[in-house]
C-alpha atoms as a PDB file:
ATOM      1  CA  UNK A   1     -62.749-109.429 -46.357  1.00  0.00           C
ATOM      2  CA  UNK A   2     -64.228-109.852 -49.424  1.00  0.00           C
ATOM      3  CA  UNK A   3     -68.160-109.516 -50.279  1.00  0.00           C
ATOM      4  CA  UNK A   4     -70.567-112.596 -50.342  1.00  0.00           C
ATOM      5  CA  UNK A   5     -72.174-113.996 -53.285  1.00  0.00           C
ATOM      6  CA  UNK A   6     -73.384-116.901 -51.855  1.00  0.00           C
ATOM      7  CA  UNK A   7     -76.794-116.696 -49.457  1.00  0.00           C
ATOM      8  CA  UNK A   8     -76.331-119.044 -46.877  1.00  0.00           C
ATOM      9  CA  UNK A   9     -79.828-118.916 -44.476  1.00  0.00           C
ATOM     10  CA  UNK A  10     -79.908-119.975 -41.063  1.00  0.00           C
ATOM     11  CA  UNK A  11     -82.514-122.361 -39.914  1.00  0.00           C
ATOM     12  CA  UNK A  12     -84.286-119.274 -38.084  1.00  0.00           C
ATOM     13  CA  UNK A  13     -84.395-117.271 -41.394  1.00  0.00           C
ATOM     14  CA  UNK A  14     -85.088-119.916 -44.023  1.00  0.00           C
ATOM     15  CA  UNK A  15     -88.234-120.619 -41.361  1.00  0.00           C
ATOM     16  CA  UNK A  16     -89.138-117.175 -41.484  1.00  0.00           C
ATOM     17  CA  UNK A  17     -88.844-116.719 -45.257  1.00  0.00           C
ATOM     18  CA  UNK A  18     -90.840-119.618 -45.729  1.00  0.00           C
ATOM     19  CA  UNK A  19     -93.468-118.693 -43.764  1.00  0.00           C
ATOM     20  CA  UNK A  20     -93.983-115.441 -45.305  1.00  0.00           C
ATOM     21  CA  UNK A  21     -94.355-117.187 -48.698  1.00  0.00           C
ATOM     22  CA  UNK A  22     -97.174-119.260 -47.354  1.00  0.00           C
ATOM     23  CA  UNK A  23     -98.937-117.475 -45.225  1.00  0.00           C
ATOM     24  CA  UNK A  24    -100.043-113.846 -44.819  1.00  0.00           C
ATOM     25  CA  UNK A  25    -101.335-111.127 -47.305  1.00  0.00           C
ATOM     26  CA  UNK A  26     -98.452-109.586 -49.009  1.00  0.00           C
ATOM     27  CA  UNK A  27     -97.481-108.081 -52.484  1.00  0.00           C
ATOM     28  CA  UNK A  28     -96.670-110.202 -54.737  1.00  0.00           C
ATOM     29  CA  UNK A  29     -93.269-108.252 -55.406  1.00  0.00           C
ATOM     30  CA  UNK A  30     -92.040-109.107 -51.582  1.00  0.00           C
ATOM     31  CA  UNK A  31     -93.273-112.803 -52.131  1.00  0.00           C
ATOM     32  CA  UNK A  32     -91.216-113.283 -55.259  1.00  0.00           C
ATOM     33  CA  UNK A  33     -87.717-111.953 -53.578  1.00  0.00           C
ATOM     34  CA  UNK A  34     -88.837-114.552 -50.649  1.00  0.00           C
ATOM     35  CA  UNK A  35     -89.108-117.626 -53.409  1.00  0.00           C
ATOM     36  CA  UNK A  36     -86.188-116.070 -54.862  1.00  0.00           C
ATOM     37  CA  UNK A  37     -83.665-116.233 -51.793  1.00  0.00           C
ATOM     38  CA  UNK A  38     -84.955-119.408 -50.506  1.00  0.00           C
ATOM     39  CA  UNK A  39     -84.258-120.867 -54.289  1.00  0.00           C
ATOM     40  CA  UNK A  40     -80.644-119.654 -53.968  1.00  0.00           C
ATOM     41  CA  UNK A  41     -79.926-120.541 -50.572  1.00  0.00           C
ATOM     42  CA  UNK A  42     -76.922-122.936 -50.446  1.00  0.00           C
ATOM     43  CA  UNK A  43     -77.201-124.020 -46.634  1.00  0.00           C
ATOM     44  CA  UNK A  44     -77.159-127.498 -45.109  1.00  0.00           C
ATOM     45  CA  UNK A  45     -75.158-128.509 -48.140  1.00  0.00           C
ATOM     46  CA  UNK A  46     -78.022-127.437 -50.487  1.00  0.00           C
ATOM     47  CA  UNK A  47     -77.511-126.990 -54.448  1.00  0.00           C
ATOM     48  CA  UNK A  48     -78.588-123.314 -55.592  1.00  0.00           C
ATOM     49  CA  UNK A  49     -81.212-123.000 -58.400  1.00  0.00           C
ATOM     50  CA  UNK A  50     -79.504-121.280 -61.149  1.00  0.00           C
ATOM     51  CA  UNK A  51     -80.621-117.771 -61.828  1.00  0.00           C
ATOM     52  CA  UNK A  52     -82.212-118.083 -65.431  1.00  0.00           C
ATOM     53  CA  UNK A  53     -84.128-121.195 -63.746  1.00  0.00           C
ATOM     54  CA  UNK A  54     -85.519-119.062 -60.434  1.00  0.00           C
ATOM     55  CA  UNK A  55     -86.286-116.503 -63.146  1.00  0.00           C
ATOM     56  CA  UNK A  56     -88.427-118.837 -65.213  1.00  0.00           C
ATOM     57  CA  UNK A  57     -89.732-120.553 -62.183  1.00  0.00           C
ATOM     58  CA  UNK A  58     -91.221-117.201 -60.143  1.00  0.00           C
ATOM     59  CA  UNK A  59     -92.165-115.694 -63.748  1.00  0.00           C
ATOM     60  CA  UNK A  60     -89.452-112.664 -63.393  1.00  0.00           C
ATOM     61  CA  UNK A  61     -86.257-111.532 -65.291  1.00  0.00           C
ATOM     62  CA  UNK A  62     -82.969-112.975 -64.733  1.00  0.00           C
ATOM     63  CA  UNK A  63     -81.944-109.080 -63.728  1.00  0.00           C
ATOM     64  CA  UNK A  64     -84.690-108.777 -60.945  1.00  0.00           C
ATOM     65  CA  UNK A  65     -83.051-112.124 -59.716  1.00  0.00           C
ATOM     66  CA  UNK A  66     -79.842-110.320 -59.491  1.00  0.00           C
ATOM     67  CA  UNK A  67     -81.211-107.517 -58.169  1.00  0.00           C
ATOM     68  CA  UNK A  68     -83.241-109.467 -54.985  1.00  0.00           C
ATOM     69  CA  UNK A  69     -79.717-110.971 -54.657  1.00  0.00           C
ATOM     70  CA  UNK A  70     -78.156-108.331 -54.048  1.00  0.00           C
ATOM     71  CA  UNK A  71     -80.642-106.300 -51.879  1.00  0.00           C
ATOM     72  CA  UNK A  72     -80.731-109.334 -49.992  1.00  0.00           C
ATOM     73  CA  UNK A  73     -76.599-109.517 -49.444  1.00  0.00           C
ATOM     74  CA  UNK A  74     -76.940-105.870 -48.710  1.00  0.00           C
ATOM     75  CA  UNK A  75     -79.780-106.093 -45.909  1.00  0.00           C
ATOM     76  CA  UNK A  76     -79.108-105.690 -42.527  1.00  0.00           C
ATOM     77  CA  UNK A  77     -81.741-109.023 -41.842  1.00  0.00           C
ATOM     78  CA  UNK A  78     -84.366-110.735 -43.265  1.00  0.00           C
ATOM     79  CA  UNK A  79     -87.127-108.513 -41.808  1.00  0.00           C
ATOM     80  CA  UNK A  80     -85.523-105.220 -43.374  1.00  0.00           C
ATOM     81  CA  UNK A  81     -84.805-107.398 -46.680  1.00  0.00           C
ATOM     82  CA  UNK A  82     -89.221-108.167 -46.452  1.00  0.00           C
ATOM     83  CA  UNK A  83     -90.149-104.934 -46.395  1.00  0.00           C
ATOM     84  CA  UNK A  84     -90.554-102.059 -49.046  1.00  0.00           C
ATOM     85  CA  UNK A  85     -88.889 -98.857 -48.969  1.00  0.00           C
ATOM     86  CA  UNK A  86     -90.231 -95.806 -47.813  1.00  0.00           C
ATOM     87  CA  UNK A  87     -90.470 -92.949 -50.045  1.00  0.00           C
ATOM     88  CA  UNK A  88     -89.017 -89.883 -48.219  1.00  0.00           C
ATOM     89  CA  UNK A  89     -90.416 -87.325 -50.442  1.00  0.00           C
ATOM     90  CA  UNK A  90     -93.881 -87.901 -52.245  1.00  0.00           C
ATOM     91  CA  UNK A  91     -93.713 -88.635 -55.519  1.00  0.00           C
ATOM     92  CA  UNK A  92     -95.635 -85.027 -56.448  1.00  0.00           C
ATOM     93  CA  UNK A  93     -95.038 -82.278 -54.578  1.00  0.00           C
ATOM     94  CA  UNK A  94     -97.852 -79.991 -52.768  1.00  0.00           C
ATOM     95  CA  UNK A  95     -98.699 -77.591 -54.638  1.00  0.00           C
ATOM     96  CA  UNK A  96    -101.240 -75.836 -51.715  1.00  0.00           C
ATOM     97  CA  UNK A  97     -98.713 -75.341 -48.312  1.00  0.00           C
ATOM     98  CA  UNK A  98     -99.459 -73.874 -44.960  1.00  0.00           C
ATOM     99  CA  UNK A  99     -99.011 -70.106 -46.380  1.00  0.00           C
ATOM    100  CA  UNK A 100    -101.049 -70.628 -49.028  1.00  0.00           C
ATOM    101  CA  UNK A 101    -104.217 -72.537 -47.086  1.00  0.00           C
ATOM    102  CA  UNK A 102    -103.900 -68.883 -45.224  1.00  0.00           C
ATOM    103  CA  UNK A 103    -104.742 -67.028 -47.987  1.00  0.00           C
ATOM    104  CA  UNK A 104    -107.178 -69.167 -49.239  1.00  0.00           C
ATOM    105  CA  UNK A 105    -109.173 -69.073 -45.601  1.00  0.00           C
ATOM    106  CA  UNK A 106    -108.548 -65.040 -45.231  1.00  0.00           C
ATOM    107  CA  UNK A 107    -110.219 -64.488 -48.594  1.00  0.00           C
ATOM    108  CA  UNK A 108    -112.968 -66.930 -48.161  1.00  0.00           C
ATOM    109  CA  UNK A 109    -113.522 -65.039 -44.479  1.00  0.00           C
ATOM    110  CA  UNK A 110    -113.460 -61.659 -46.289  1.00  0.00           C
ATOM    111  CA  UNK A 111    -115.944 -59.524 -48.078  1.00  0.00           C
ATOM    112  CA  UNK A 112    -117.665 -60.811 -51.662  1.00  0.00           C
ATOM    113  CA  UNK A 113    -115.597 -59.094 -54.370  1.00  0.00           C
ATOM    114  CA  UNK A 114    -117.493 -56.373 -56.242  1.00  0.00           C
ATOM    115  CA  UNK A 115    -120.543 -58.016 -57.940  1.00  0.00           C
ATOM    116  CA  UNK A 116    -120.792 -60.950 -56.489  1.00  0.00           C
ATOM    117  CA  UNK A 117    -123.100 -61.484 -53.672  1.00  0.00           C
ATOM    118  CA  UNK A 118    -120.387 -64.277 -52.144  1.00  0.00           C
ATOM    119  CA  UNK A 119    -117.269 -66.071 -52.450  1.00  0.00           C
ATOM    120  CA  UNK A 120    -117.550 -68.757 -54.565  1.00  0.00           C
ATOM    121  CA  UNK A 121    -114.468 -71.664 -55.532  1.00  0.00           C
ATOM    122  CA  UNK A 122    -113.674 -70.219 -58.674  1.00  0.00           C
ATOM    123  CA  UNK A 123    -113.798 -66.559 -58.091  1.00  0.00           C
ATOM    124  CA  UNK A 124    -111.834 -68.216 -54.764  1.00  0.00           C
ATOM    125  CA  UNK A 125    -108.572 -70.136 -56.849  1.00  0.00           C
ATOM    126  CA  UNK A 126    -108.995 -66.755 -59.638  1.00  0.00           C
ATOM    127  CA  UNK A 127    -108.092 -64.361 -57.136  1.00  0.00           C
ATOM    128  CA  UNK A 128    -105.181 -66.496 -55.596  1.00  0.00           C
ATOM    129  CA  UNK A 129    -103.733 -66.449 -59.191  1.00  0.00           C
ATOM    130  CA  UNK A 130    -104.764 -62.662 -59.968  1.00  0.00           C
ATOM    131  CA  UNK A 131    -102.804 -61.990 -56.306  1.00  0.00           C
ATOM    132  CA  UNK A 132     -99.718 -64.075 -57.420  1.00  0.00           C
ATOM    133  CA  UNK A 133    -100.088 -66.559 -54.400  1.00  0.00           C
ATOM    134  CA  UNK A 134     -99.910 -69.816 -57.134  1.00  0.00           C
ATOM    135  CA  UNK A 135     -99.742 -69.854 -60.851  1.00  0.00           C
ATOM    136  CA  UNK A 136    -102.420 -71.460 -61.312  1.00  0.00           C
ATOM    137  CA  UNK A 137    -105.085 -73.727 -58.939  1.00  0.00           C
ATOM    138  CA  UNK A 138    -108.235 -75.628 -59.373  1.00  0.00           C
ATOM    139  CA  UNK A 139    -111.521 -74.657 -57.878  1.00  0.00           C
ATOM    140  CA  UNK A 140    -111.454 -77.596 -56.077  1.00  0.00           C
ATOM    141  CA  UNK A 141    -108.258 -77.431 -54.725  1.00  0.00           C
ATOM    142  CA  UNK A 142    -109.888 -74.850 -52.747  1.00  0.00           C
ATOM    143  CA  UNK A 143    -112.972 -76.952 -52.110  1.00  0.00           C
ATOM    144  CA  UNK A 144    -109.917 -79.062 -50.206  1.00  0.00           C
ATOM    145  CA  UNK A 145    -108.593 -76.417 -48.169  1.00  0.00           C
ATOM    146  CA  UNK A 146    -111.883 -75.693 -46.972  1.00  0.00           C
ATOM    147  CA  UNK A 147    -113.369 -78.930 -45.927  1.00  0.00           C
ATOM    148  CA  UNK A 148    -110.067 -79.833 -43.963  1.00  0.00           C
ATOM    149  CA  UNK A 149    -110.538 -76.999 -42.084  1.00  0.00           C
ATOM    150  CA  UNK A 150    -114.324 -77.801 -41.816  1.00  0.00           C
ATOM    151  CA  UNK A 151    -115.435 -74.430 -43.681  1.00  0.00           C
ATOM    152  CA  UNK A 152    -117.907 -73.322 -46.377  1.00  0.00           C
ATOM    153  CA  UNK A 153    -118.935 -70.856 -48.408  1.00  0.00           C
ATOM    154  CA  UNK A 154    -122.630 -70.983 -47.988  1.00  0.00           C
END
């Protein structure tokens, strides 16, 4: 069987496409591949908008057309086609993990190095880096650590 290239709505989905592109808060990039299928759709004997024209019309590139298009042929339905996709990783990895937060809370709960009379956030992120836990970390990374596990240094 070959692939589609023609989007063909039902009556259920060209309902709920429509819907979502007049009613509701949502992002302006999920209301645009909306207006984009239901300009394409070819149902009930309709005439498709030509790309470059939907592209003009919704104030997009002819390539984004394509591209909702496609993602749309390649959804599973219209509700997975509506929706963005999740990130699985963020897009910056933590740099302060479970081991380190440890540290962090041992040395905070330990004695004042030598001439200071306390732990302070500085002297707190320079010893992680003097001890080779992190290259390098912000004094108020460590402020961080410490208020989400509801502890201070005064």
């Amino acid at each position: 069987m070959g692939k589609r290239t023609k989007i063909e709505l039902s009556e259920k989905n060209r309902k709920v496409l429509e819907k979502f592109v007049s009613t509701g808060s949502h992002s302006v990039h999920l209301v645009n591949r909306a207006k984009i299928i239901l300009a394409l759709d070819t149902s009930n004997g309709r005439r498709p908008t030509r790309q470059a024209d939907v592209a003009m019309l919704v104030g997009i590139s002819r390539q984004a057309v394509n591209d909702a298009k496609k993602a749309f042929l390649a959804a599973e339905d219209v509700s997975a086609f509506l929706q963005r996709k999740k990130r699985e990783t963020p897009p910056v990895a933590p740099t302060i993990d479970g081991e380190l937060e440890a540290h962090i809370i041992a040395l905070a709960c330990s004695k004042a190095p030598e001439g200071a009379s306390r732990w302070s956030l500085r002297l707190l992120a320079d010893k992680c880096v003097e001890l080779n836990y992190v290259n390098s970390l912000s004094h108020m990374a460590v402020s961080r650590v410490l208020k989400k596990h509801n502890l201070s240094l005064i």
